[in-house]
Protein backbone atom coordinates (compact mmCIF):
# COMPACT_ATOMS: atom_id res chain seq x y z
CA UNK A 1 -23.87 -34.24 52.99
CA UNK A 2 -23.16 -34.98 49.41
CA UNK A 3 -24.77 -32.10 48.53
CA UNK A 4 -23.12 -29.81 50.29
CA UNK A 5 -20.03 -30.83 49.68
CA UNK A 6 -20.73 -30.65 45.95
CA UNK A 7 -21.82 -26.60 46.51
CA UNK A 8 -18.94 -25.88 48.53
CA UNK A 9 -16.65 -27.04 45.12
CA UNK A 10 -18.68 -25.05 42.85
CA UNK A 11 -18.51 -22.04 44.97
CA UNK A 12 -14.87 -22.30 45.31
CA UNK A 13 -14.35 -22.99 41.42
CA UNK A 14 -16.21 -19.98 40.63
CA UNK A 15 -14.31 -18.00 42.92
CA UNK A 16 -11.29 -19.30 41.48
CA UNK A 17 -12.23 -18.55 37.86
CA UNK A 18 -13.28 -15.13 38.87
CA UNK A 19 -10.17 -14.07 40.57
CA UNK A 20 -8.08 -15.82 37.80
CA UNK A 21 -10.10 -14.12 35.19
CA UNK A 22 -8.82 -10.71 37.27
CA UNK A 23 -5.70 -11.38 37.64
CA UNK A 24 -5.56 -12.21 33.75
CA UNK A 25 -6.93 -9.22 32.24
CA UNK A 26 -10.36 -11.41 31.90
CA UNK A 27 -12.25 -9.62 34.26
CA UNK A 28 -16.30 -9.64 33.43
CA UNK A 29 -17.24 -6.37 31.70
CA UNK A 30 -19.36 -4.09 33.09
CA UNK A 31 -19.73 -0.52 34.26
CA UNK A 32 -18.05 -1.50 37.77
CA UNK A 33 -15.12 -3.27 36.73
CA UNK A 34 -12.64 0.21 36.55
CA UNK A 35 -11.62 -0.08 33.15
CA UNK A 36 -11.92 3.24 31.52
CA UNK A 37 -14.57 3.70 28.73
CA UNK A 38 -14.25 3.07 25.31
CA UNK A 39 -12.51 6.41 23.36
CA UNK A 40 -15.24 7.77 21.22
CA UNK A 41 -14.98 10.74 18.73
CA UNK A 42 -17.92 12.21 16.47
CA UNK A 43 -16.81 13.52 12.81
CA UNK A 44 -19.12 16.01 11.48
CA UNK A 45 -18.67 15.21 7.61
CA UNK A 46 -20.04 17.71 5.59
CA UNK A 47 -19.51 15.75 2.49
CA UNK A 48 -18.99 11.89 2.45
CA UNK A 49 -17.48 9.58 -0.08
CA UNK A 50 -17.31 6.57 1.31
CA UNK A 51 -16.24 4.69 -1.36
CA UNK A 52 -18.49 1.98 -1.39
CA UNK A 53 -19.88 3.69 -4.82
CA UNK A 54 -19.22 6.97 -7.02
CA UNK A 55 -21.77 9.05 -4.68
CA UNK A 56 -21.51 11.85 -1.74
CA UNK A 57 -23.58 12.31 1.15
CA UNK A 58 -23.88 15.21 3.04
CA UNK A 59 -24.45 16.06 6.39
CA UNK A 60 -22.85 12.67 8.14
CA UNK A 61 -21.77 12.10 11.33
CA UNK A 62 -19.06 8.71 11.52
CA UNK A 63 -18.72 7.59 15.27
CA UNK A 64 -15.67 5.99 15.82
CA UNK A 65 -14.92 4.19 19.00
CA UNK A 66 -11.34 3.29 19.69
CA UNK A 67 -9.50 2.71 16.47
CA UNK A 68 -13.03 1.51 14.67
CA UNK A 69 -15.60 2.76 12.86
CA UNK A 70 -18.70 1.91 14.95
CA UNK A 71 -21.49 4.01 12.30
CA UNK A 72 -22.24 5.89 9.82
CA UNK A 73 -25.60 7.91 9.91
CA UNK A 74 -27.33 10.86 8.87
CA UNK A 75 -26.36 13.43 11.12
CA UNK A 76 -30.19 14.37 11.22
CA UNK A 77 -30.64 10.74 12.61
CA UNK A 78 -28.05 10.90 15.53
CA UNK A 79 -27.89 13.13 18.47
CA UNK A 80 -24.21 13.55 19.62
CA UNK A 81 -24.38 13.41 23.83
CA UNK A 82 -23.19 16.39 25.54
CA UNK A 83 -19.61 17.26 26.12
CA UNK A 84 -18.49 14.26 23.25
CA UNK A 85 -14.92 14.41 21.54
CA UNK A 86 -16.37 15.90 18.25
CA UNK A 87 -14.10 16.62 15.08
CA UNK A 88 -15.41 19.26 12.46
CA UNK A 89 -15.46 17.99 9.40
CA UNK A 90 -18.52 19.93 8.36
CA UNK A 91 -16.93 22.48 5.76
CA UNK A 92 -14.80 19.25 4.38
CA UNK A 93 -15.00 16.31 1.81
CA UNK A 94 -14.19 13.37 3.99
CA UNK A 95 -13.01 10.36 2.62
CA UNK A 96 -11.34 6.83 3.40
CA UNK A 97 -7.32 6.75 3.82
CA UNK A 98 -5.34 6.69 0.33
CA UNK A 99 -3.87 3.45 -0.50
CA UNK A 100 -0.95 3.17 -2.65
CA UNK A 101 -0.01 0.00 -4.05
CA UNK A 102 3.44 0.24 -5.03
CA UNK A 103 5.82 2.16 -3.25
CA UNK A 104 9.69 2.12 -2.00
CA UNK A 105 10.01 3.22 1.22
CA UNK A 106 13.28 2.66 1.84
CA UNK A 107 14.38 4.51 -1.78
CA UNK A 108 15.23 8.27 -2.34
CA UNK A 109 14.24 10.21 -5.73
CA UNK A 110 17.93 12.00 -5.49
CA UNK A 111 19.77 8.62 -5.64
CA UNK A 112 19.26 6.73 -9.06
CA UNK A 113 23.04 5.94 -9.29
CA UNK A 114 23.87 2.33 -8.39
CA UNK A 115 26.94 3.66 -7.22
CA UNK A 116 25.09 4.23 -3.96
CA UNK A 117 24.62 0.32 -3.84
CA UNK A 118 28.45 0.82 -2.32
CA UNK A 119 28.05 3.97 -0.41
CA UNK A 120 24.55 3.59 1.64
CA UNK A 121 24.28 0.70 4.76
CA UNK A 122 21.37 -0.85 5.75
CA UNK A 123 21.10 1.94 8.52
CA UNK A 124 21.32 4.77 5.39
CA UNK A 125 18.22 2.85 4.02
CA UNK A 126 16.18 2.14 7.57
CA UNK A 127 16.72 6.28 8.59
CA UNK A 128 15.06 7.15 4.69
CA UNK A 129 12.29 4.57 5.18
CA UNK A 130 11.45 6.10 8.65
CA UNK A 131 11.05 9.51 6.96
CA UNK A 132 9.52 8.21 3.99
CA UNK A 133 6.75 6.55 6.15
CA UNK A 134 5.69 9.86 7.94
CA UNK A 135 5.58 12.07 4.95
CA UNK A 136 3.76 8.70 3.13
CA UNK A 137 1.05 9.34 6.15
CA UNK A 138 0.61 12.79 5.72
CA UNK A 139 0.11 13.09 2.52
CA UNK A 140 -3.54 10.83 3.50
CA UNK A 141 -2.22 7.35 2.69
CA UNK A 142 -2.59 5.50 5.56
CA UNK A 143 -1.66 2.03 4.19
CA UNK A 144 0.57 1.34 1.28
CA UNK A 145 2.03 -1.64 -0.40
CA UNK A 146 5.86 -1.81 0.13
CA UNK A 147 6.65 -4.03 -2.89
CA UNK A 148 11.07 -4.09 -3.26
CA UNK A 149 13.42 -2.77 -0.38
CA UNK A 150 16.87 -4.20 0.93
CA UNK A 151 15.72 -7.79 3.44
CA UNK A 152 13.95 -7.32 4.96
CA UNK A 153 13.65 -3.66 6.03
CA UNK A 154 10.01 -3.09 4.79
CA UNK A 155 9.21 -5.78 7.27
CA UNK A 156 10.97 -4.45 10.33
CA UNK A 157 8.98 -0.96 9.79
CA UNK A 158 5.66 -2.84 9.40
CA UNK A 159 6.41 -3.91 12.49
CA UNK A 160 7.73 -1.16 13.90
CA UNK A 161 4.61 1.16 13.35
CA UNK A 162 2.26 -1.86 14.39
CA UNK A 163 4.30 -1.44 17.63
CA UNK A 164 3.72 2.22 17.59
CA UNK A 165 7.71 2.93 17.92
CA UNK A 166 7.17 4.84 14.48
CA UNK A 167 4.67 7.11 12.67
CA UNK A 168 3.80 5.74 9.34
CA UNK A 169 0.77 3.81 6.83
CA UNK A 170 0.00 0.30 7.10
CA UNK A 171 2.75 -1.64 5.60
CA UNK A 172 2.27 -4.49 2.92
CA UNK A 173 5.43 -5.70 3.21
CA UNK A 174 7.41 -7.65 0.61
CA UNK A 175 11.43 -8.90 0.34
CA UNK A 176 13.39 -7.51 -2.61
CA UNK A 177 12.36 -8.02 -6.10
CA UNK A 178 12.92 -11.61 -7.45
CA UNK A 179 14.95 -11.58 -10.69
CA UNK A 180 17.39 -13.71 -12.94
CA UNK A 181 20.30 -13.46 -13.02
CA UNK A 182 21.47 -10.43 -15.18
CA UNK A 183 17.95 -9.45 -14.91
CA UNK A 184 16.02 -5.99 -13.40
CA UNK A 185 16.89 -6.59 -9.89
CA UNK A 186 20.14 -7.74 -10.50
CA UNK A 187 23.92 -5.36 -10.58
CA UNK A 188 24.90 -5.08 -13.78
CA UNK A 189 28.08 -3.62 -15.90
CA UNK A 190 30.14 -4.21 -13.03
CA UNK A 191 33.08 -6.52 -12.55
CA UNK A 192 32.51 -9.97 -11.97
CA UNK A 193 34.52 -9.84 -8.55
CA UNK A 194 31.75 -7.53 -7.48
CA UNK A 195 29.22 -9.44 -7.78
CA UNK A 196 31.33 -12.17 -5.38
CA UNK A 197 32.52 -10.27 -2.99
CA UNK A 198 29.61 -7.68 -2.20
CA UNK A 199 26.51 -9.46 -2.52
CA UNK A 200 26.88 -13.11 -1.91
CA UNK A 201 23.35 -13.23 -0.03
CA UNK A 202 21.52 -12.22 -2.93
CA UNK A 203 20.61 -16.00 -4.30
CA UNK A 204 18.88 -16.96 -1.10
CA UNK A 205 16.84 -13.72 -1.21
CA UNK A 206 16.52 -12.24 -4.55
CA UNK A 207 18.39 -14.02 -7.56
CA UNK A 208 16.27 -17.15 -9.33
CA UNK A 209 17.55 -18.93 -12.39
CA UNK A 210 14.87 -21.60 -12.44
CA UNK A 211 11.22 -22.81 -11.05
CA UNK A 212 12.87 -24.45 -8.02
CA UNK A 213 15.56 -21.49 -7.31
CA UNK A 214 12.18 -19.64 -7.04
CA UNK A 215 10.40 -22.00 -4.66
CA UNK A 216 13.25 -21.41 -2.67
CA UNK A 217 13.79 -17.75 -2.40
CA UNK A 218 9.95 -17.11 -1.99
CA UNK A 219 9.97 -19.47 0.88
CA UNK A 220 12.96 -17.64 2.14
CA UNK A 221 11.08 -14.70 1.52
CA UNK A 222 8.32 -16.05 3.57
CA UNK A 223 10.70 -17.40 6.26
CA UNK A 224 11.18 -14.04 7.48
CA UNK A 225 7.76 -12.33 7.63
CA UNK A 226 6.68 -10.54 4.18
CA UNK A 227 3.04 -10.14 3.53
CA UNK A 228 3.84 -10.45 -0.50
CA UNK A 229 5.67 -11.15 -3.25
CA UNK A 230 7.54 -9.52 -6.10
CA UNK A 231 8.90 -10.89 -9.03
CA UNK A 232 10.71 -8.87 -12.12
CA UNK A 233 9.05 -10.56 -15.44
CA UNK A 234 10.37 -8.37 -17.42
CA UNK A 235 12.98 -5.99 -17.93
CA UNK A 236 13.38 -2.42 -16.56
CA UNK A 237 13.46 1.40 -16.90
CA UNK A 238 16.08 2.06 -14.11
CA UNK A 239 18.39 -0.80 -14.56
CA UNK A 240 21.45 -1.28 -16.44
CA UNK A 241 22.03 -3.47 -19.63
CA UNK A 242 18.27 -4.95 -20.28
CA UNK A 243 15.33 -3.76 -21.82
CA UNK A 244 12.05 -3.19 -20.60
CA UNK A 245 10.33 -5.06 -23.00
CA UNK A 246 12.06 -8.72 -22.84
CA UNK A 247 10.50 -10.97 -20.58
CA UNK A 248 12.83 -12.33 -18.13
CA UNK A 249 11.11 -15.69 -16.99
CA UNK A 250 8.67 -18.07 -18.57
CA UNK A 251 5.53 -18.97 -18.31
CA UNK A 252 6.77 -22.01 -16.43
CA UNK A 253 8.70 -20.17 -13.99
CA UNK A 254 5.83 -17.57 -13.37
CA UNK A 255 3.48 -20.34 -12.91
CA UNK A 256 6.01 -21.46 -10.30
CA UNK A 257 6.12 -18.39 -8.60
CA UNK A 258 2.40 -17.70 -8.33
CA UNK A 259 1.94 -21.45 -6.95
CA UNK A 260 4.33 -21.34 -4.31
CA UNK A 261 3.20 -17.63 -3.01
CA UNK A 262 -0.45 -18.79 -3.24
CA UNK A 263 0.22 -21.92 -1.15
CA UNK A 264 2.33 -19.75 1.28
CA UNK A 265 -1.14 -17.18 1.83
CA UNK A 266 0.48 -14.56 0.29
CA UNK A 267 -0.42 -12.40 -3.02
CA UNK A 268 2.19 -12.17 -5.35
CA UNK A 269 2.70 -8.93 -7.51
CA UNK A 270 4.70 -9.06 -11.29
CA UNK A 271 7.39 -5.98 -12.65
CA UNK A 272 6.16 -6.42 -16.23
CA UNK A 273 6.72 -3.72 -18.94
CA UNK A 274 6.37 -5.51 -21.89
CA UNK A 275 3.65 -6.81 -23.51
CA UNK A 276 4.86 -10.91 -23.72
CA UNK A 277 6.02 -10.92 -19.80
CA UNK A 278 2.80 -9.34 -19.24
CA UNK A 279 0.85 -11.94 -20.93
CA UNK A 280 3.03 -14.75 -19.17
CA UNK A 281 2.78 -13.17 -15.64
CA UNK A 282 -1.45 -12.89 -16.13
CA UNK A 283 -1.52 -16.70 -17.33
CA UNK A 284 0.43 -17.88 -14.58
CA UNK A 285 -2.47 -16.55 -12.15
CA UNK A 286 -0.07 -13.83 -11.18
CA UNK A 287 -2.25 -11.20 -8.72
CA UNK A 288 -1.43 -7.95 -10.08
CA UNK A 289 0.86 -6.34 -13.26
CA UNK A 290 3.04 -3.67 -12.35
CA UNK A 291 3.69 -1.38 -14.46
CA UNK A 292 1.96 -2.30 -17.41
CA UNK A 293 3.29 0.09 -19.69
CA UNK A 294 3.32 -1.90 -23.05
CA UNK A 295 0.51 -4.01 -22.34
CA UNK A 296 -1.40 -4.92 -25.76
CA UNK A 297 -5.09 -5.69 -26.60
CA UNK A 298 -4.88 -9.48 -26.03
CA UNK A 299 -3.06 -8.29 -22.78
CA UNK A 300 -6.07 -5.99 -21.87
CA UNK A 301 -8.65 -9.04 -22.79
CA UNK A 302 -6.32 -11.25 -20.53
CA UNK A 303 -6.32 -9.12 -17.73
CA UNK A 304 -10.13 -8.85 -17.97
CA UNK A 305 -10.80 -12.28 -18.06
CA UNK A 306 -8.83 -13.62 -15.40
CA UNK A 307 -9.59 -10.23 -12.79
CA UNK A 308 -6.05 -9.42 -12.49
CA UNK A 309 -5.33 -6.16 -10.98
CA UNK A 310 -3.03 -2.99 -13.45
CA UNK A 311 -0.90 -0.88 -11.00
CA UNK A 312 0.17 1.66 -13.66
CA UNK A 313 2.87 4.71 -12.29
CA UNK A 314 1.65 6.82 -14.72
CA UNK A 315 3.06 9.76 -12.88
CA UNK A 316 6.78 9.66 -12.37
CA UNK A 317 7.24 10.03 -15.94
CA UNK A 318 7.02 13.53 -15.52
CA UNK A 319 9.79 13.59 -12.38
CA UNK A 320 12.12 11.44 -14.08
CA UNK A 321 12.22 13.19 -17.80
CA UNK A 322 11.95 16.74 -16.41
CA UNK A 323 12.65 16.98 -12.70
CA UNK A 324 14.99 14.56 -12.05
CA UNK A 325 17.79 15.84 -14.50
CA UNK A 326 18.03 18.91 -12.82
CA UNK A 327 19.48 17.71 -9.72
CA UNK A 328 21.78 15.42 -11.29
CA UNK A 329 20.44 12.68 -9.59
CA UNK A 330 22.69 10.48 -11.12
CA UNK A 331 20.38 8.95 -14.31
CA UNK A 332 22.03 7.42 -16.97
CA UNK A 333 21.64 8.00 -20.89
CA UNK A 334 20.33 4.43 -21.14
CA UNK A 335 17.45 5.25 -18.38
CA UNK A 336 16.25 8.33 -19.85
CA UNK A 337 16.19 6.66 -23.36
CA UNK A 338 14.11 4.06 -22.09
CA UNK A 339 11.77 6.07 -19.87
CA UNK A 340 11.06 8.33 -23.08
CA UNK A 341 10.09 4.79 -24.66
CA UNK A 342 7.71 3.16 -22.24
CA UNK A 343 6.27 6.89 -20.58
CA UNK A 344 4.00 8.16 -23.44
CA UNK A 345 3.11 4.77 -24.67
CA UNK A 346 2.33 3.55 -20.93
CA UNK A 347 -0.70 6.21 -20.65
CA UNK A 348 -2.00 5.26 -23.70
CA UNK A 349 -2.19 1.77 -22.71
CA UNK A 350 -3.81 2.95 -19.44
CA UNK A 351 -6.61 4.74 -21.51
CA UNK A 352 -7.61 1.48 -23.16
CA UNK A 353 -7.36 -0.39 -20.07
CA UNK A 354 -9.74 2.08 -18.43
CA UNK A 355 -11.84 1.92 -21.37
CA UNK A 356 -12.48 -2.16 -21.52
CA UNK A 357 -13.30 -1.97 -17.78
CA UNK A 358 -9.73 -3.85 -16.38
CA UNK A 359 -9.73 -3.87 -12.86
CA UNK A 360 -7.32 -1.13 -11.79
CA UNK A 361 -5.12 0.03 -8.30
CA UNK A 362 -3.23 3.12 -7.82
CA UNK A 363 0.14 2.74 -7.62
CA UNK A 364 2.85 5.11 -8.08
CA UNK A 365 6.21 3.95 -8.01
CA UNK A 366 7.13 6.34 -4.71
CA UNK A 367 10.74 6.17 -4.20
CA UNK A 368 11.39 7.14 -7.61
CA UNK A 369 10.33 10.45 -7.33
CA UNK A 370 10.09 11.85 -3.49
CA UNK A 371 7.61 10.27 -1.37
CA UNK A 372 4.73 12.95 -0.08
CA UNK A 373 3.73 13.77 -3.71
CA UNK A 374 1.54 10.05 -3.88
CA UNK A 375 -1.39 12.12 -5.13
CA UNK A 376 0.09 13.95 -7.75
CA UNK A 377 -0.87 10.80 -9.59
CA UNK A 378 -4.61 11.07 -9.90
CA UNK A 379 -4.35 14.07 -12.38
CA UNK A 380 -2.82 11.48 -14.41
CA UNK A 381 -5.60 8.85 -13.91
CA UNK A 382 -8.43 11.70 -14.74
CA UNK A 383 -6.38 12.88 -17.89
CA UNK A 384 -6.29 9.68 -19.37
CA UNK A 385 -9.39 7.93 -18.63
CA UNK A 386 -10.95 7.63 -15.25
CA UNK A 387 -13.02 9.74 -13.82
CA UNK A 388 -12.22 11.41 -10.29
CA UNK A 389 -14.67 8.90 -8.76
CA UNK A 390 -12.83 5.90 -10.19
CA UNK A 391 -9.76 7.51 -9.45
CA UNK A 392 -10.50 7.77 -5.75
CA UNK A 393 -11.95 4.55 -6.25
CA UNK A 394 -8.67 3.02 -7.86
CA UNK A 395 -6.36 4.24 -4.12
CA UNK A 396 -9.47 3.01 -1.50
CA UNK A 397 -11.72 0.23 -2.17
CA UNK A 398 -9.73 -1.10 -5.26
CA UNK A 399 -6.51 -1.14 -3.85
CA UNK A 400 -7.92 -2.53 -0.28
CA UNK A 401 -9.19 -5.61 -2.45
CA UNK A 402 -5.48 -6.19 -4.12
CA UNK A 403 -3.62 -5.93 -0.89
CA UNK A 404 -5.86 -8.26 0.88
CA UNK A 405 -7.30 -5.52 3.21
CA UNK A 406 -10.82 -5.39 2.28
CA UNK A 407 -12.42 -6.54 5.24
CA UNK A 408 -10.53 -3.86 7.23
CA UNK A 409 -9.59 -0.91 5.11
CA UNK A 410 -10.48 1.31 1.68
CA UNK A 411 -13.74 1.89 2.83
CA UNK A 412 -15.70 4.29 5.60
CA UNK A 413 -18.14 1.64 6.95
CA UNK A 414 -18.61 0.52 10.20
CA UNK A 415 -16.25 -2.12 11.63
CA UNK A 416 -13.31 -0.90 9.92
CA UNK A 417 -10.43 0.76 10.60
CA UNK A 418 -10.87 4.99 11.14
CA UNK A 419 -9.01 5.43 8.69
CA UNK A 420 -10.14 9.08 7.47
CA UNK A 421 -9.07 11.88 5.55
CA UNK A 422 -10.28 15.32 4.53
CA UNK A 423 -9.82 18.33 2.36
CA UNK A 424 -11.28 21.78 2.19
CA UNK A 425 -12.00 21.55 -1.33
CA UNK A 426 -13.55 18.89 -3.52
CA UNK A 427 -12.06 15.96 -5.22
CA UNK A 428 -14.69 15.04 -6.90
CA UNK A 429 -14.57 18.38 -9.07
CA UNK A 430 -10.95 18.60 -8.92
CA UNK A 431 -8.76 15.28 -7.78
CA UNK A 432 -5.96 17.56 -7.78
CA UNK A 433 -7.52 18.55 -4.56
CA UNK A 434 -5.93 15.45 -2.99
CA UNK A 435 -2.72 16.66 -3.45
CA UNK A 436 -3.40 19.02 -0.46
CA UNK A 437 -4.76 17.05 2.64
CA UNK A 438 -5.98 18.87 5.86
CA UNK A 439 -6.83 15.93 7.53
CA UNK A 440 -5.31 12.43 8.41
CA UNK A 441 -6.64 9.98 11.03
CA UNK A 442 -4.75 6.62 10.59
CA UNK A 443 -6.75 4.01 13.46
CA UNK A 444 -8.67 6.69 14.75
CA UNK A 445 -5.42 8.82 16.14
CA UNK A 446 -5.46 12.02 14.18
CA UNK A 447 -1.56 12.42 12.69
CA UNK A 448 -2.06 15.72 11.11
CA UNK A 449 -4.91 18.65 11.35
CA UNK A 450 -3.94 21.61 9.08
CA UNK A 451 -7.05 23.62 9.09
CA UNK A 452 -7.25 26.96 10.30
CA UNK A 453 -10.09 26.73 12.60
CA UNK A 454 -11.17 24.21 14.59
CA UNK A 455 -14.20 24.49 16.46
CA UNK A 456 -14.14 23.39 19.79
CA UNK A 457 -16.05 20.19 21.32
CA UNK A 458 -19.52 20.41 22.30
């Protein structure tokens, strides 16, 4: 009788769990269970880099189920099944999504003045970003590194394309820039009432003058959701009243900063132009130098010896000295001095960086000059150093390591994101070629397809 009783409560407890497990979305799978099939597309790559090394393949087909990679064979080793979703890539160089490590997608290359500090709202910021972030995405970066905006907008649009409310790259998301006071990231030349009246919040969220003011504004940072931190070490180009070479914390404070955004799990990223607050910012333990324009040769052995990452915009020198006057964007004398100080010297530095093997990430500084032109950059990195390989190299599996992504992103292997570009021509003999993408699919949804023919599935 025992017995029986005892199968009668495991029948009804499995019954129970199954239901339950149906009713929760934790139904059993299996071919009967009415859940539509996994989406799964076949990319005919004629030419492969993967970035996993400086070599193509040819003749590769990359399944890609759902928003993964699943493979990545020889086509001559994989038979597509009948009537598959098949993209032809076949007369293309396909490569992993551009990553761009320092960008500003809330900024706008026509508005240097601080001026509009007064004019814009939030809302004036949040409509650029949203723009910013498509034309970011077709231009083949499909996950940048948002390192300043207004708080904490880059978040919000993280979150906002994770949601899928808006078209745009992965977003490494950090608060404004941390800075002393009088500093980079500070307003400066104006009345002291100004300051007061306008900006009050800015010493919870962006305004340090010691190693415990910066405990607390990275925490408050954290508080509300960024993926990373930013801190000025140095002067800059585009502010007012400071020089781009002064440091503008100590060792101490640095130290401070990298501490509390390590214990926090995030990455922290330094502002550093000059050659002492670059020093500082890589001896603190500081993840990355941005900028690095006057970085010297014990900087350069530094850098090496501790694996810290150079983000040099070794671009935008060109938009600022020669494009941007023309609009009357509103630069000052005092920028344009400065720009023609650090700019030339800047790619120098990134020659000898290249040279002694520093570990390297593209960034570009977008925001500055107008977002879309991300790849006018590599030019730049193959003029002064790299080849087009480590170029590539520099804005996929490089940059993926800095911002944390590795396991998911800067690489076309399988179990990572489909995140996949293509052009017509070839990178690898001209990286200008990136400049022109055909071909973005960001999670394995294709966001742009420029080609002129497209064959249909088999």
């Amino acid at each position: 009788m025992n017995n029986v009783i005892l199968r009668k409560k495991l029948f009804t407890i499995s019954v129970w769990l199954m239901l339950s497990s149906i009713v929760f979305g934790q139904a059993p799978a299996n071919p009967g269970d009415g859940r539509p099939a996994p989406k799964v597309s076949y990319i005919l790559a004629g030419r492969l880099f993967d970035a996993t090394g400086d070599n193509v393949r040819e003749n590769v087909i990359i399944v890609v189920e759902e928003e993964r990679i699943k493979s990545v064979a020889s086509a001559a080793d994989l038979k597509i099944p009948a009537g598959a979703n098949v993209v032809d890539l076949s007369q293309a160089t396909v490569l992993p999504g551009l990553i761009d490590c320092h960008t500003h997608l809330d900024s706008r290359a026509d508005r240097y003045n601080e001026i509009y500090r007064f004019k814009d709202t939030p809302f004036s910021h949040a409509f650029a970003a949203v723009l910013n972030a498509r034309k970011t995405l077709e231009a083949g970066f499909t996950s940048v590194r948002d390192v300043g905006s207004e708080p904490f907008l880059a978040v919000d649009l993280r979150n906002a394309i994770n949601e899928g409310l808006l078209v745009g790259p992965r977003v490494v998301a950090s608060g404004p820039g941390i800075s002393i006071t009088g500093g980079h990231g500070d307003l400066n030349n104006f009345s002291p009432q100004t300051r007061v009246m306008m900006f009050p919040e800015e010493r919870d969220f962006k305004i340090a003058d010691s190693a415990d003011q910066i405990r607390h504004v990275i925490r408050s940072q954290e508080k509300y959701g960024v993926d990373v931190i930013k801190i000025l070490a140095t002067g800059g180009v585009l502010s007012r009243g400071d020089s781009p070479g002064a440091p503008q914390f100590s060792l101490e404070e640095l130290k401070a900063a990298a501490e509390t955004a390590h214990m926090g799990g995030r990455k922290i990223a330094a502002h550093a132009h000059g050659a002492e607050g670059i020093k500082n910012a890589i001896l603190a333990g500081i993840d990355s130098i941005e900028h690095a324009s006057l970085i010297d040769d014990e900087g350069i052995r530094l850098a090496k010896e501790h694996g810290t990452y150079l983000v040099m915009d070794i671009y935008n020198d060109d938009y600022i000295l020669n494009e941007a006057p023309k609009y009357g964007h509103g630069l000052l004398t005092e920028n344009l001095d400065k720009e023609r100080t650090v700019g030339r010297l800047q790619r120098e530095d990134f020659r000898k960086a290249v040279q002694a093997g520093v570990k390297m990430a593209f960034g570009t500084d977008a925001g500055v000059y107008p977002h879309g032109d991300n790849a006018r950059q590599f030019f730049y990195m193959a003029k002064y150093g790299m080849t087009p390989a480590q170029a590539i190299r520099a804005a996929t599996s490089s940059a993926a390591d800095l911002i944390g992504r590795a396991q998911s992103v800067g690489t076309i292997e399988a179990g990572k994101y489909a995140d996949i570009i293509a052009v017509n021509a070839d990178p690898l003999a001209d990286v200008r070629a990136l400049e022109h993408v055909d071909f973005v699919m960001k999670g394995g949804v294709v966001y742009k397809d420029t080609r002129v023919s497209q064959p249909a599935a088999d």
